[in-house]
PDB file of N, CA and C in Angstrom:
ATOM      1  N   UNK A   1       0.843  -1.194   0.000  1.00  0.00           N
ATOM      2  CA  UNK A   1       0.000   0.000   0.000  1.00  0.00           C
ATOM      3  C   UNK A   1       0.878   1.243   0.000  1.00  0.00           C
ATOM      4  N   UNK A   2       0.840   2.367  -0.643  1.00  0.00           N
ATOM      5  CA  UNK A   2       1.278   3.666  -0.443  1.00  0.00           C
ATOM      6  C   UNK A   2       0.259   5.016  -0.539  1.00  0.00           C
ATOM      7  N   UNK A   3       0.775   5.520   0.631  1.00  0.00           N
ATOM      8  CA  UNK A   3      -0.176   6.407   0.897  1.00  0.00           C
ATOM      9  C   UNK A   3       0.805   7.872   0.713  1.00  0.00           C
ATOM     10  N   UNK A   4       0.585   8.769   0.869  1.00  0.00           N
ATOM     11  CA  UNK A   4       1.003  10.231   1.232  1.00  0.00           C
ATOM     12  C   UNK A   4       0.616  10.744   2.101  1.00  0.00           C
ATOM     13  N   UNK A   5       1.414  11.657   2.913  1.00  0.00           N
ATOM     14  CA  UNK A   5       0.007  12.461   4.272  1.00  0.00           C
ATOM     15  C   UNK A   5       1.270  14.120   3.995  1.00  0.00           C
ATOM     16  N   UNK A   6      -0.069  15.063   3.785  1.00  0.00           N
ATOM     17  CA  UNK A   6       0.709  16.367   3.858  1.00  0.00           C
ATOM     18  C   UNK A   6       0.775  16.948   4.926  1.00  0.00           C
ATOM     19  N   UNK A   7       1.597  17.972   5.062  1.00  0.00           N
ATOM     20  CA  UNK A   7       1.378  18.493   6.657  1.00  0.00           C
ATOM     21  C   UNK A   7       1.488  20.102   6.347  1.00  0.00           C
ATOM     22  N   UNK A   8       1.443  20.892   7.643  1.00  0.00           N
ATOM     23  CA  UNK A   8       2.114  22.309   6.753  1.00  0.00           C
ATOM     24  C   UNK A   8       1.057  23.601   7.159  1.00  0.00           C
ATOM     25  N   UNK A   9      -0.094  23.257   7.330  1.00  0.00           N
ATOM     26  CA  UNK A   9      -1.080  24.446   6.512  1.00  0.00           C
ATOM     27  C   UNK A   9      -1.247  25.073   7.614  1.00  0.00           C
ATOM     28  N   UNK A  10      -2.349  26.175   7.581  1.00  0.00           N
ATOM     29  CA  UNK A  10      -2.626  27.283   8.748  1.00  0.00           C
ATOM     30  C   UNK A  10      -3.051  28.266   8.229  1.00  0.00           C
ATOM     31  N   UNK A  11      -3.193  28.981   8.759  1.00  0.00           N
ATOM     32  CA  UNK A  11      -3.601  30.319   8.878  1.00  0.00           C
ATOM     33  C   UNK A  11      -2.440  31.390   8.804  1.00  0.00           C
ATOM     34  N   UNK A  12      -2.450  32.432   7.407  1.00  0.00           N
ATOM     35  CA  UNK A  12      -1.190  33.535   7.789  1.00  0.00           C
ATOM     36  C   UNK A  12      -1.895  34.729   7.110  1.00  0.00           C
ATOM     37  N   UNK A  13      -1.537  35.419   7.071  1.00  0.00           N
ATOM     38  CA  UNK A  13      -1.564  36.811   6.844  1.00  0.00           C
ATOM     39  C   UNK A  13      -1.299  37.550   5.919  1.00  0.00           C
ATOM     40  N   UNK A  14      -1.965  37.665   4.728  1.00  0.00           N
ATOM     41  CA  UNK A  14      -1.588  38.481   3.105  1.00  0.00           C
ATOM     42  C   UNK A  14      -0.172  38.681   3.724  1.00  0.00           C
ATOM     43  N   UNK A  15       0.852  38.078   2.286  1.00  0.00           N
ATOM     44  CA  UNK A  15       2.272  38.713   2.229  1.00  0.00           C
ATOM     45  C   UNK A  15       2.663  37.698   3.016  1.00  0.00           C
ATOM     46  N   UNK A  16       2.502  36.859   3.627  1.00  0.00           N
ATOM     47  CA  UNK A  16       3.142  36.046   5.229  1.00  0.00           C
ATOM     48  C   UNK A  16       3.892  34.826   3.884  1.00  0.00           C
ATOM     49  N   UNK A  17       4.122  33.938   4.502  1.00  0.00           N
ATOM     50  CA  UNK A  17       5.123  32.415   3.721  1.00  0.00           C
ATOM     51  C   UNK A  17       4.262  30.950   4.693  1.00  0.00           C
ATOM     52  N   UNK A  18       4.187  30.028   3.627  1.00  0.00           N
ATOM     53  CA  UNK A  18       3.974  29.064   4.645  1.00  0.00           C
ATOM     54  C   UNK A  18       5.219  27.627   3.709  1.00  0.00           C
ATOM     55  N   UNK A  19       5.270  26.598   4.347  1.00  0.00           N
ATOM     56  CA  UNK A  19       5.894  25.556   3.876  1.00  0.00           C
ATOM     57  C   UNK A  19       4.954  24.382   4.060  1.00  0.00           C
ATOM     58  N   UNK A  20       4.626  23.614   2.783  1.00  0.00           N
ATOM     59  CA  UNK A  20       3.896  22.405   2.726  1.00  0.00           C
ATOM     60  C   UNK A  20       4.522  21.321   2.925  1.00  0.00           C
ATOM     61  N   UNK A  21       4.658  20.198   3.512  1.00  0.00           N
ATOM     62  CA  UNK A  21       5.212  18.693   3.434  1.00  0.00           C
ATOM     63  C   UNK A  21       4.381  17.915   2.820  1.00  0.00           C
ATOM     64  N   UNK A  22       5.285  16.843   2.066  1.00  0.00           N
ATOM     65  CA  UNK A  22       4.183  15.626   1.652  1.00  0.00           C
ATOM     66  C   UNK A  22       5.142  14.400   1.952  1.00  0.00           C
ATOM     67  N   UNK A  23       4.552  13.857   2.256  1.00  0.00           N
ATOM     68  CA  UNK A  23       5.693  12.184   2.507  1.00  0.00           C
ATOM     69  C   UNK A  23       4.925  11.527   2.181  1.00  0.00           C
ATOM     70  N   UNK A  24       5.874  10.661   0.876  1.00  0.00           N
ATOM     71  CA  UNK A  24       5.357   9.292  -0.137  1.00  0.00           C
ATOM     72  C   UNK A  24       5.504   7.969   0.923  1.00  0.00           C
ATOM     73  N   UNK A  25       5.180   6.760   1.259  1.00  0.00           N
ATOM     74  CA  UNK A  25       5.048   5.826   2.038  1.00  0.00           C
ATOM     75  C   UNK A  25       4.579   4.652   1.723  1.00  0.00           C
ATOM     76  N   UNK A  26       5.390   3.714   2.013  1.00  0.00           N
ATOM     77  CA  UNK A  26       5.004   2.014   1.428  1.00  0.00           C
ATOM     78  C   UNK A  26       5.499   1.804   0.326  1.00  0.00           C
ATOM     79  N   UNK A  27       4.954   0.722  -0.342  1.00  0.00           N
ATOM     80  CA  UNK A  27       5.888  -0.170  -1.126  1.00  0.00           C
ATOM     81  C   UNK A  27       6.369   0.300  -2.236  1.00  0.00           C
ATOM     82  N   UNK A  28       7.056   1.405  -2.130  1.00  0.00           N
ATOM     83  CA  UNK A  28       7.139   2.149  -3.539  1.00  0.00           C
ATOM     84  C   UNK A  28       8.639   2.116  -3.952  1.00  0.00           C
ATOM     85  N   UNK A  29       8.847   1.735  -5.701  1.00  0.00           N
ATOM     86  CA  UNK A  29      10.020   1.246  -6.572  1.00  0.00           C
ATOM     87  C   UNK A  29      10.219   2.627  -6.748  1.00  0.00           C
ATOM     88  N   UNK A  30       9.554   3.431  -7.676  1.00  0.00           N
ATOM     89  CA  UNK A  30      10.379   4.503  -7.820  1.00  0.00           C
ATOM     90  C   UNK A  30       9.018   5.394  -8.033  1.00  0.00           C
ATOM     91  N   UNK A  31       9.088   6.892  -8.087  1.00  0.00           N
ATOM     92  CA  UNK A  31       8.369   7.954  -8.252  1.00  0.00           C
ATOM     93  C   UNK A  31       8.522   8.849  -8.890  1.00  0.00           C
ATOM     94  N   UNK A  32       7.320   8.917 -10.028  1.00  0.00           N
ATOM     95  CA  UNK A  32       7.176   9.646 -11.170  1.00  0.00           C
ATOM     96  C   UNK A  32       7.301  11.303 -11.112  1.00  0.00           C
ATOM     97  N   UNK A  33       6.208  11.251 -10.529  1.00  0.00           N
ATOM     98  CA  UNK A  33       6.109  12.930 -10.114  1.00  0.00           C
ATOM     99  C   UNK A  33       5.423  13.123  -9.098  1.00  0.00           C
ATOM    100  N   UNK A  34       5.739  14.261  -8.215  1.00  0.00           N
ATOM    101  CA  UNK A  34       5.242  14.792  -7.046  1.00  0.00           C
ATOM    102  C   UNK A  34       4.836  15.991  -6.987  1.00  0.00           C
ATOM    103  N   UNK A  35       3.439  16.359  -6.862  1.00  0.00           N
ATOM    104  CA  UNK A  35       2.471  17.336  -7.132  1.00  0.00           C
ATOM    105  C   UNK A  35       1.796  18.057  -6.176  1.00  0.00           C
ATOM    106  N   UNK A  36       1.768  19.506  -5.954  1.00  0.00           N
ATOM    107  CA  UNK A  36       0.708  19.812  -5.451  1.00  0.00           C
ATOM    108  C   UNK A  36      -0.730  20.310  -6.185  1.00  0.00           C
ATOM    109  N   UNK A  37      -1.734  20.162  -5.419  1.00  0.00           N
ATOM    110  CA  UNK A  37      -2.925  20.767  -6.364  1.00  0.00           C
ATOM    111  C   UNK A  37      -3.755  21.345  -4.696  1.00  0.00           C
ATOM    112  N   UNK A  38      -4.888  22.134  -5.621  1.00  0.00           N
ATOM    113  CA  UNK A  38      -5.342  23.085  -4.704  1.00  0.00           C
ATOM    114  C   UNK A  38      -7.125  23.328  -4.790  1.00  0.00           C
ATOM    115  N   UNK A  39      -7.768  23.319  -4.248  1.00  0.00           N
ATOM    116  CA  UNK A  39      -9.180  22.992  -4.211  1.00  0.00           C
ATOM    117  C   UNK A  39      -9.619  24.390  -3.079  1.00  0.00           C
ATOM    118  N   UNK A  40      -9.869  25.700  -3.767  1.00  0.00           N
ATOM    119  CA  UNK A  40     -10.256  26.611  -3.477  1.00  0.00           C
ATOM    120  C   UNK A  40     -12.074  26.551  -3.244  1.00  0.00           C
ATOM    121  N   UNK A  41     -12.947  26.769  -1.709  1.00  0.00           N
ATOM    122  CA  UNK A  41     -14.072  26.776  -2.251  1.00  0.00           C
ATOM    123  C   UNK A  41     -15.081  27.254  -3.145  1.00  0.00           C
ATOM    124  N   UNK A  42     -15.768  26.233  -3.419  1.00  0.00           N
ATOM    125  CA  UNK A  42     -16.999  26.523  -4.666  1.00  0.00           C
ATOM    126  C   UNK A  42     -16.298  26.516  -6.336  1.00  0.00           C
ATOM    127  N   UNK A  43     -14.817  25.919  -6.070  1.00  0.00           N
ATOM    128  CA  UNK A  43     -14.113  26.044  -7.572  1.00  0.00           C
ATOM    129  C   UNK A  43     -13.695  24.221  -7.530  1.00  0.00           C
ATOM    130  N   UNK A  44     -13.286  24.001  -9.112  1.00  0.00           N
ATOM    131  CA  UNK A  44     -12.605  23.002  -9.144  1.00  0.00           C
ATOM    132  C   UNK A  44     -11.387  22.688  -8.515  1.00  0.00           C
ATOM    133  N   UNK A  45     -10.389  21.630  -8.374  1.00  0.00           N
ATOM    134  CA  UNK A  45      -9.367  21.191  -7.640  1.00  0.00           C
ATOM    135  C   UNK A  45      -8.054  22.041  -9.201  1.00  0.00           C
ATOM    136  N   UNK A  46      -7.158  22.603  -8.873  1.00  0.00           N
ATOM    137  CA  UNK A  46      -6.397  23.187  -9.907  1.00  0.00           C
ATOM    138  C   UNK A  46      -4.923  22.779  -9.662  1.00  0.00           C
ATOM    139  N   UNK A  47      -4.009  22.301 -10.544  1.00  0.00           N
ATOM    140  CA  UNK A  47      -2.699  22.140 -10.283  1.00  0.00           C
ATOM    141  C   UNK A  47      -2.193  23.377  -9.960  1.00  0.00           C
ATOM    142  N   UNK A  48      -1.366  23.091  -9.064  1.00  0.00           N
ATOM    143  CA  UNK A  48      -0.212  24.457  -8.507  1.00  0.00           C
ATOM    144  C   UNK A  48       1.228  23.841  -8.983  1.00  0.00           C
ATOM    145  N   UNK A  49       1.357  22.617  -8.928  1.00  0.00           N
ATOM    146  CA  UNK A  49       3.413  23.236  -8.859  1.00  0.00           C
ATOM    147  C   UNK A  49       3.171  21.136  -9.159  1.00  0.00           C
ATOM    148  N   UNK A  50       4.679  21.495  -9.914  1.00  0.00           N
ATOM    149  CA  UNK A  50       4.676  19.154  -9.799  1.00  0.00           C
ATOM    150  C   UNK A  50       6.372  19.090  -9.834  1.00  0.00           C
ATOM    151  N   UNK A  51       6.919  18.122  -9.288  1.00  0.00           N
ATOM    152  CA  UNK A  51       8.276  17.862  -9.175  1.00  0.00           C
ATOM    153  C   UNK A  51       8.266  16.592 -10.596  1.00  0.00           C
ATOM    154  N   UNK A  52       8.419  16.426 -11.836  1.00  0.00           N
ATOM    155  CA  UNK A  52       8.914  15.791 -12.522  1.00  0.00           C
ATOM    156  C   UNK A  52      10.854  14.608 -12.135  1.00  0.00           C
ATOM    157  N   UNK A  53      10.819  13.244 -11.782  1.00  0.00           N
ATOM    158  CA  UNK A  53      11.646  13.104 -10.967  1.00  0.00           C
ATOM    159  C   UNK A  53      12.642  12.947 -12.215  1.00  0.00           C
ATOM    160  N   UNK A  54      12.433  12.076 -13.396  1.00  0.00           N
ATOM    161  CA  UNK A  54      12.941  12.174 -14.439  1.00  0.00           C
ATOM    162  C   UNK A  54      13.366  13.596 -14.809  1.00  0.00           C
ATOM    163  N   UNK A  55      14.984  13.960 -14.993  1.00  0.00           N
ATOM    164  CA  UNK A  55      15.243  15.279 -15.244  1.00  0.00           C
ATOM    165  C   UNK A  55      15.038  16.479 -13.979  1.00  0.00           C
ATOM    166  N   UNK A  56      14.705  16.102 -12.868  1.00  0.00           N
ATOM    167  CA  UNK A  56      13.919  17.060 -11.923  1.00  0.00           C
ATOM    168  C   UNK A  56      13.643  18.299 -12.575  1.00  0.00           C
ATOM    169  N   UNK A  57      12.688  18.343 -13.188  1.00  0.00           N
ATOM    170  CA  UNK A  57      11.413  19.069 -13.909  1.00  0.00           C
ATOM    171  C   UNK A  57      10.924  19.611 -12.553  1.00  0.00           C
ATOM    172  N   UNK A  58      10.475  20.871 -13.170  1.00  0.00           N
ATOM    173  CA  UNK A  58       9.510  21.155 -12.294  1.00  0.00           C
ATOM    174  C   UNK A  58       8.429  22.490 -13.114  1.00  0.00           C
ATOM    175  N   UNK A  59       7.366  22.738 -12.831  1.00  0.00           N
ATOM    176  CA  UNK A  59       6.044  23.224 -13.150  1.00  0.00           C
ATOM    177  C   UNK A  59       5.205  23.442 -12.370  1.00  0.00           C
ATOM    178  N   UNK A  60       5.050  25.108 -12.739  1.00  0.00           N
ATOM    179  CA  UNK A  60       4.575  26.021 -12.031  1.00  0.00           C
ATOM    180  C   UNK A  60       2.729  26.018 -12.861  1.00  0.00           C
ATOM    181  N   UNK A  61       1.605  26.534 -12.141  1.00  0.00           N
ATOM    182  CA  UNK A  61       0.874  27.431 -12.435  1.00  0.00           C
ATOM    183  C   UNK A  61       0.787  28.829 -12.040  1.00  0.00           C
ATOM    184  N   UNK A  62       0.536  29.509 -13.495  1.00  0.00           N
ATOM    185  CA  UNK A  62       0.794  30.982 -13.280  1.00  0.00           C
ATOM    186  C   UNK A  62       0.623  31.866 -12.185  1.00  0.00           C
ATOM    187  N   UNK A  63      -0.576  31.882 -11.848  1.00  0.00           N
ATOM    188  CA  UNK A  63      -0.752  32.490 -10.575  1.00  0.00           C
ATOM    189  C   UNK A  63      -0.263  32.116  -9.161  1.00  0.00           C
ATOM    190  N   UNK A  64       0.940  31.166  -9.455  1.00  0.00           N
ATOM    191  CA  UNK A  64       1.689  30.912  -8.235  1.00  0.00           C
ATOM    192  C   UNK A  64       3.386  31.306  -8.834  1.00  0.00           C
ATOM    193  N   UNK A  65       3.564  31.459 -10.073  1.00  0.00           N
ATOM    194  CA  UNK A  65       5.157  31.276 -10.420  1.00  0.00           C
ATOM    195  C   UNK A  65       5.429  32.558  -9.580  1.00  0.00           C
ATOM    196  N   UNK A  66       6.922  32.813  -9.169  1.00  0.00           N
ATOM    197  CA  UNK A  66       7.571  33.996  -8.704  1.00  0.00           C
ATOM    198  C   UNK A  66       7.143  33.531  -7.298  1.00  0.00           C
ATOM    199  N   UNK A  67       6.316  32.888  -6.562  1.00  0.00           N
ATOM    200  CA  UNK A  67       6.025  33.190  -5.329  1.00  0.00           C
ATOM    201  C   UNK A  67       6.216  31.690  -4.660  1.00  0.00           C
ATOM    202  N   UNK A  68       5.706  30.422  -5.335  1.00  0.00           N
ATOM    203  CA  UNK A  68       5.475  29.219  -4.837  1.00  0.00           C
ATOM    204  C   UNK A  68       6.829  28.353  -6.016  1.00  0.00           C
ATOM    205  N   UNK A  69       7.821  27.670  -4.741  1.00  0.00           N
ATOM    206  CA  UNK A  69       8.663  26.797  -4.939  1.00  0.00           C
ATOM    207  C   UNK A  69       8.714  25.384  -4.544  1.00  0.00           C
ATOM    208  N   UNK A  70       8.652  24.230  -5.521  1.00  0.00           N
ATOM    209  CA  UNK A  70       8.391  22.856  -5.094  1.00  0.00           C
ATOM    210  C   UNK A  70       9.367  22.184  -5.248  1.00  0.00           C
ATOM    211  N   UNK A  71      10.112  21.687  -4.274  1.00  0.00           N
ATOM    212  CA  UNK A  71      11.490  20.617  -4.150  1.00  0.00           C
ATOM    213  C   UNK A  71      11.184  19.304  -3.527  1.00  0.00           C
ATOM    214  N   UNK A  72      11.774  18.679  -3.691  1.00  0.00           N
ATOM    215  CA  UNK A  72      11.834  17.406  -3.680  1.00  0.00           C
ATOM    216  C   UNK A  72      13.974  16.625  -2.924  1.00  0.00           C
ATOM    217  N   UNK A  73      13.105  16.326  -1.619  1.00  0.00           N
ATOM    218  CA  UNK A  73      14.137  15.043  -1.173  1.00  0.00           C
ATOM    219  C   UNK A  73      14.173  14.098  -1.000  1.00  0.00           C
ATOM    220  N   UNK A  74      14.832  13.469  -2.460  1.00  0.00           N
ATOM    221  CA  UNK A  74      14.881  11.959  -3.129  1.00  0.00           C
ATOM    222  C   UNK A  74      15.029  11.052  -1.909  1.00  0.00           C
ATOM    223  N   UNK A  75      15.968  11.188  -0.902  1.00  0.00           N
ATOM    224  CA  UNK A  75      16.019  10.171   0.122  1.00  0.00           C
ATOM    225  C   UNK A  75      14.637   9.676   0.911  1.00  0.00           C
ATOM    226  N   UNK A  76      14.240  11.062   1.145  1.00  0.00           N
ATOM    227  CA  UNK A  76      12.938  11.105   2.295  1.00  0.00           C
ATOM    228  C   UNK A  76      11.349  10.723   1.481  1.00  0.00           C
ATOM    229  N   UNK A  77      11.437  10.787   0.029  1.00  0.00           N
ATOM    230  CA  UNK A  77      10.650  10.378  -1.007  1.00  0.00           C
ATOM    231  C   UNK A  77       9.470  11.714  -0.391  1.00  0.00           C
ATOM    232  N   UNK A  78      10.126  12.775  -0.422  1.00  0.00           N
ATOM    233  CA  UNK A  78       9.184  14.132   0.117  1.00  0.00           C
ATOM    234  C   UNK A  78       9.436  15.207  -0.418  1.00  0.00           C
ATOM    235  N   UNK A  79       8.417  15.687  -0.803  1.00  0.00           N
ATOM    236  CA  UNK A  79       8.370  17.027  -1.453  1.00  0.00           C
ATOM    237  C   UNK A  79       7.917  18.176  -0.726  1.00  0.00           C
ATOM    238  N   UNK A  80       8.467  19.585  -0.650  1.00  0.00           N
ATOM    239  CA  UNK A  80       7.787  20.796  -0.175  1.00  0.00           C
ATOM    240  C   UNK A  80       7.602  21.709  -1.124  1.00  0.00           C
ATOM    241  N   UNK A  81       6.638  22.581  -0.709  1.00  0.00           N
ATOM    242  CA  UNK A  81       6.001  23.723  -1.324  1.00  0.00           C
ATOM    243  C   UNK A  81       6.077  24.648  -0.511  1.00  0.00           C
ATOM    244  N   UNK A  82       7.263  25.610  -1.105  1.00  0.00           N
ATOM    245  CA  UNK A  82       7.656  27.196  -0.015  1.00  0.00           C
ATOM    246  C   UNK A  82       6.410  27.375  -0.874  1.00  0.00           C
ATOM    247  N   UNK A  83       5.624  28.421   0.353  1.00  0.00           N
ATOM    248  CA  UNK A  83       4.686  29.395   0.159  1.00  0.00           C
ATOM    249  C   UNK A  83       5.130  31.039   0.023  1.00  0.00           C
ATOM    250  N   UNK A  84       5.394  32.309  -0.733  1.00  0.00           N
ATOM    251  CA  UNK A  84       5.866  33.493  -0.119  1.00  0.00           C
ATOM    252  C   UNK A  84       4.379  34.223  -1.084  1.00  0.00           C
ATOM    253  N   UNK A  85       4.878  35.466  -0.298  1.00  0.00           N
ATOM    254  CA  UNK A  85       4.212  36.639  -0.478  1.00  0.00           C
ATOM    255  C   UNK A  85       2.728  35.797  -0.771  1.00  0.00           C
ATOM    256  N   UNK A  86       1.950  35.458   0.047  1.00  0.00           N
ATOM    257  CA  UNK A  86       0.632  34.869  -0.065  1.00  0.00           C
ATOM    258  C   UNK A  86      -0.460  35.862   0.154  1.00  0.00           C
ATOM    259  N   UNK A  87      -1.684  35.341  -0.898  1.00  0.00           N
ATOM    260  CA  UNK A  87      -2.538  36.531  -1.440  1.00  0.00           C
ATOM    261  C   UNK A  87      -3.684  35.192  -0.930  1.00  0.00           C
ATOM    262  N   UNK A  88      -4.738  36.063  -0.544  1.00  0.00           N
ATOM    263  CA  UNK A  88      -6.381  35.605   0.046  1.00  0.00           C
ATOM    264  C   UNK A  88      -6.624  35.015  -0.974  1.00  0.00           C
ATOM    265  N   UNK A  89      -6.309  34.879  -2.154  1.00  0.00           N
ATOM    266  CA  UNK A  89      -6.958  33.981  -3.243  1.00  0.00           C
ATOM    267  C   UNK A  89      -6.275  32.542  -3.460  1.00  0.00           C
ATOM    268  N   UNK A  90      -4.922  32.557  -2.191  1.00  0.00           N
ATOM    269  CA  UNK A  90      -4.146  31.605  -2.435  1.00  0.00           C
ATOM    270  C   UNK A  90      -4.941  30.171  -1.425  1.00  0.00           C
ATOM    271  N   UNK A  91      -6.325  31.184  -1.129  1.00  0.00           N
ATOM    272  CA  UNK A  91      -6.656  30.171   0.058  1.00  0.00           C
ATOM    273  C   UNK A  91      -7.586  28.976  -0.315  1.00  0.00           C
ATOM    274  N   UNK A  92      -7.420  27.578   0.538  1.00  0.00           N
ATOM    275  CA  UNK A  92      -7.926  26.614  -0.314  1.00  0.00           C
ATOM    276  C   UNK A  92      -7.060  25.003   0.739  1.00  0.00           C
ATOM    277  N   UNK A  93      -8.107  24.180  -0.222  1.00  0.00           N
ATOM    278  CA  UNK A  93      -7.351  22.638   0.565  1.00  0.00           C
ATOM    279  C   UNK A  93      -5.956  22.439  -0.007  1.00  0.00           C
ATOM    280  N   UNK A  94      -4.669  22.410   0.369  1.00  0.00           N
ATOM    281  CA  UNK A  94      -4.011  22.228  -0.729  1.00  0.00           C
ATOM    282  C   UNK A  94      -3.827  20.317  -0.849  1.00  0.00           C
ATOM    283  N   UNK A  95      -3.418  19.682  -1.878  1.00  0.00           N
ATOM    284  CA  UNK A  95      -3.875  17.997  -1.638  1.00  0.00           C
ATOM    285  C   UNK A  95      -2.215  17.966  -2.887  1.00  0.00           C
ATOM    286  N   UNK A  96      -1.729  16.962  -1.850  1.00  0.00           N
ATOM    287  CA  UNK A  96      -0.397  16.244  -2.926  1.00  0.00           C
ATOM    288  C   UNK A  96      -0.677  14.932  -2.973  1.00  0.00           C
ATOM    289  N   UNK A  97      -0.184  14.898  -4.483  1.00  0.00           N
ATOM    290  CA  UNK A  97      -0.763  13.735  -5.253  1.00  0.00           C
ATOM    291  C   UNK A  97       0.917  13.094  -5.522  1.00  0.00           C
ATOM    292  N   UNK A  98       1.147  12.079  -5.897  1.00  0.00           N
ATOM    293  CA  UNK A  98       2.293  11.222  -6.446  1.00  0.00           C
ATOM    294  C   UNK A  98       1.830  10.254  -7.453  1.00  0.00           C
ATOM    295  N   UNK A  99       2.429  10.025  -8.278  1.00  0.00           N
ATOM    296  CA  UNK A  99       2.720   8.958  -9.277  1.00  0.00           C
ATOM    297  C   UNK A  99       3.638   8.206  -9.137  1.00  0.00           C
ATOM    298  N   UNK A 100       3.340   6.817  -8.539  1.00  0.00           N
ATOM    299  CA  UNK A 100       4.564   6.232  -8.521  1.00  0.00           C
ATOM    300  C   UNK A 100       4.576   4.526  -9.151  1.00  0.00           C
ATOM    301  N   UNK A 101       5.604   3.983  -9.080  1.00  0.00           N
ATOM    302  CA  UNK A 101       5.550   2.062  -9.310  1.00  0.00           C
ATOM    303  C   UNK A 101       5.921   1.520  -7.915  1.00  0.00           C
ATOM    304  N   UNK A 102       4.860   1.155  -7.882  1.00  0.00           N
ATOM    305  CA  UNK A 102       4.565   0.310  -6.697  1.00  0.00           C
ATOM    306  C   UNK A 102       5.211  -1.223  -6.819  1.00  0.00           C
ATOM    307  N   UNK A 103       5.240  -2.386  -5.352  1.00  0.00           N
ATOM    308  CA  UNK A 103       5.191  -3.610  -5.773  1.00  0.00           C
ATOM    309  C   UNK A 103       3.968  -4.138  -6.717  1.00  0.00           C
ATOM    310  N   UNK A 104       2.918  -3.653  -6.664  1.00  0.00           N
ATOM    311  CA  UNK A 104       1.729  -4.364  -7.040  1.00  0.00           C
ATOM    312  C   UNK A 104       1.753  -3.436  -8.616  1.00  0.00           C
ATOM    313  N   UNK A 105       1.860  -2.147  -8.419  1.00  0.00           N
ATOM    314  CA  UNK A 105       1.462  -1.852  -9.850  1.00  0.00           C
ATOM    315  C   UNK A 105       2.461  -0.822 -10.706  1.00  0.00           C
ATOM    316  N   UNK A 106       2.248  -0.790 -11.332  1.00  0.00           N
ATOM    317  CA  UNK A 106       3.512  -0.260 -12.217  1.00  0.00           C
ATOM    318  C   UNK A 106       3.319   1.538 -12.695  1.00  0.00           C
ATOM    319  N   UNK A 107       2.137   2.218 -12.406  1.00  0.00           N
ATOM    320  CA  UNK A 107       1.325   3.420 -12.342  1.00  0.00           C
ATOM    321  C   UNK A 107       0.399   3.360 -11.644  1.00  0.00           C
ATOM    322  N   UNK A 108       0.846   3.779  -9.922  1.00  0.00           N
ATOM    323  CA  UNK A 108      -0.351   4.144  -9.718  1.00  0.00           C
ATOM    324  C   UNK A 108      -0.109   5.538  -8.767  1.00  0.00           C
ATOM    325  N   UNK A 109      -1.470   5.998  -9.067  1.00  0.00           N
ATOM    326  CA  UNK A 109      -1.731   7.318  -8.800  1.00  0.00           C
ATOM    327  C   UNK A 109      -1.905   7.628  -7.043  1.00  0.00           C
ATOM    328  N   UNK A 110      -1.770   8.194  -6.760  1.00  0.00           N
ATOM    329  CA  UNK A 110      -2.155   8.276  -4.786  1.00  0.00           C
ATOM    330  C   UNK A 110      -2.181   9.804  -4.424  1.00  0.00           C
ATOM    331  N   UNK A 111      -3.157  10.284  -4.260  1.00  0.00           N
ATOM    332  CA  UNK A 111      -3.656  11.449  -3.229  1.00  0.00           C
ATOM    333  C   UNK A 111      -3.607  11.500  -1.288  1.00  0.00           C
ATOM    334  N   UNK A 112      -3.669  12.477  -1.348  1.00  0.00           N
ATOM    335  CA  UNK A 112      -3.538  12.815   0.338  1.00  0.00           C
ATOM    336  C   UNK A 112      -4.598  12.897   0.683  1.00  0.00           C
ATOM    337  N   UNK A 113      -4.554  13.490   1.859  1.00  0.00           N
ATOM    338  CA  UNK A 113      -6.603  13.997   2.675  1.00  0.00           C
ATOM    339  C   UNK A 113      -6.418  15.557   2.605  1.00  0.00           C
ATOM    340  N   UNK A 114      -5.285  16.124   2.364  1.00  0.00           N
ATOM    341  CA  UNK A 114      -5.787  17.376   1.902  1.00  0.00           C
ATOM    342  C   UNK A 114      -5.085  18.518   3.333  1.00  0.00           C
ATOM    343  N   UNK A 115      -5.066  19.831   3.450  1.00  0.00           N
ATOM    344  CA  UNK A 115      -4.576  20.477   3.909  1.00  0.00           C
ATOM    345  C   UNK A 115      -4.547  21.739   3.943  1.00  0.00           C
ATOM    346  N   UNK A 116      -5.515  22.663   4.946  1.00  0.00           N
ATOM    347  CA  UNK A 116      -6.106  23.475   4.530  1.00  0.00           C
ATOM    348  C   UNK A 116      -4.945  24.789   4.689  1.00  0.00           C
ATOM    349  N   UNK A 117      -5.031  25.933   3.770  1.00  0.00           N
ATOM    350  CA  UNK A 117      -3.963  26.653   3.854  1.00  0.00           C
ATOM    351  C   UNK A 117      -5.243  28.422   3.950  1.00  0.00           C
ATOM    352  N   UNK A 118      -5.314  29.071   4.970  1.00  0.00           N
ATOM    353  CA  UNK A 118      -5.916  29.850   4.928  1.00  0.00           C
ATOM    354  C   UNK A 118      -5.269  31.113   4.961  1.00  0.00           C
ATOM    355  N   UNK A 119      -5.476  32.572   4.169  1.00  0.00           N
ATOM    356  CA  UNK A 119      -5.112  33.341   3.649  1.00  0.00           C
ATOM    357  C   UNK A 119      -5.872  34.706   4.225  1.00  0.00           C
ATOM    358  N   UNK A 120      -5.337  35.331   5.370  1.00  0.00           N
ATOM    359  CA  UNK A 120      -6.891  36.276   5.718  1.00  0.00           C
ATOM    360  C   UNK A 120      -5.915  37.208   6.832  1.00  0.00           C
ATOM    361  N   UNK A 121      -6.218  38.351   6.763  1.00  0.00           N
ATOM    362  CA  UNK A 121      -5.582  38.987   8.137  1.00  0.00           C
ATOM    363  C   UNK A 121      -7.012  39.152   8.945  1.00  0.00           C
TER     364      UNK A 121
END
């Protein structure tokens, strides 16, 4: 089984920084890409940022480039998301997803429970 669990979120203050964790877990061969995405209410779930492990790629959405940075430590099979200069619209569940090869399967996909990141003075 592999799961992910993010950690990270809270409450800050237009302009404030936050840092996201995600840790990949269980039977996992190797890992494709490591993603955050973001589920603002009453909107769809939207990609923010993905660690490509092949090449360490990485990909931004616009309304986060210049501000939101996603790294990845290959040992710890964990990725973060610096948060800076954060805007009330940045607010939302944020949820990291992985792609990885498992013992059992060779693509499979795995989501978190999500992580709320709130944006408000």
């Amino acid at each position: 089984q592999v799961q992910v669990v993010e950690s990270g979120g809270g409450l800050v203050q237009p302009g404030g920084s936050l840092r996201l964790s995600c840790a990949a877990s269980g039977s996992i061969l190797s890992i494709y890409v490591m993603a955050w995405y973001r589920q603002a209410p009453g909107k769809e779930r939207e990609s923010v940022a993905a660690f490509i492990s092949s090449g360490g790629t990485t990909s931004y959405a616009d309304s986060v480039k210049g501000r939101f940075t996603i790294s990845r430590v290959n040992a710890k099979n964990t990725v973060y998301l610096q948060m800076n200069s954060l805007k009330p619209e940045d607010t939302a569940v944020y949820y990291c997803n992985a792609v990885v090869a498992s013992e059992r399967y060779k693509n499979l996909e795995v989501w978190g429970q999500g992580t709320l990141v709130t944006i408000s003075s």
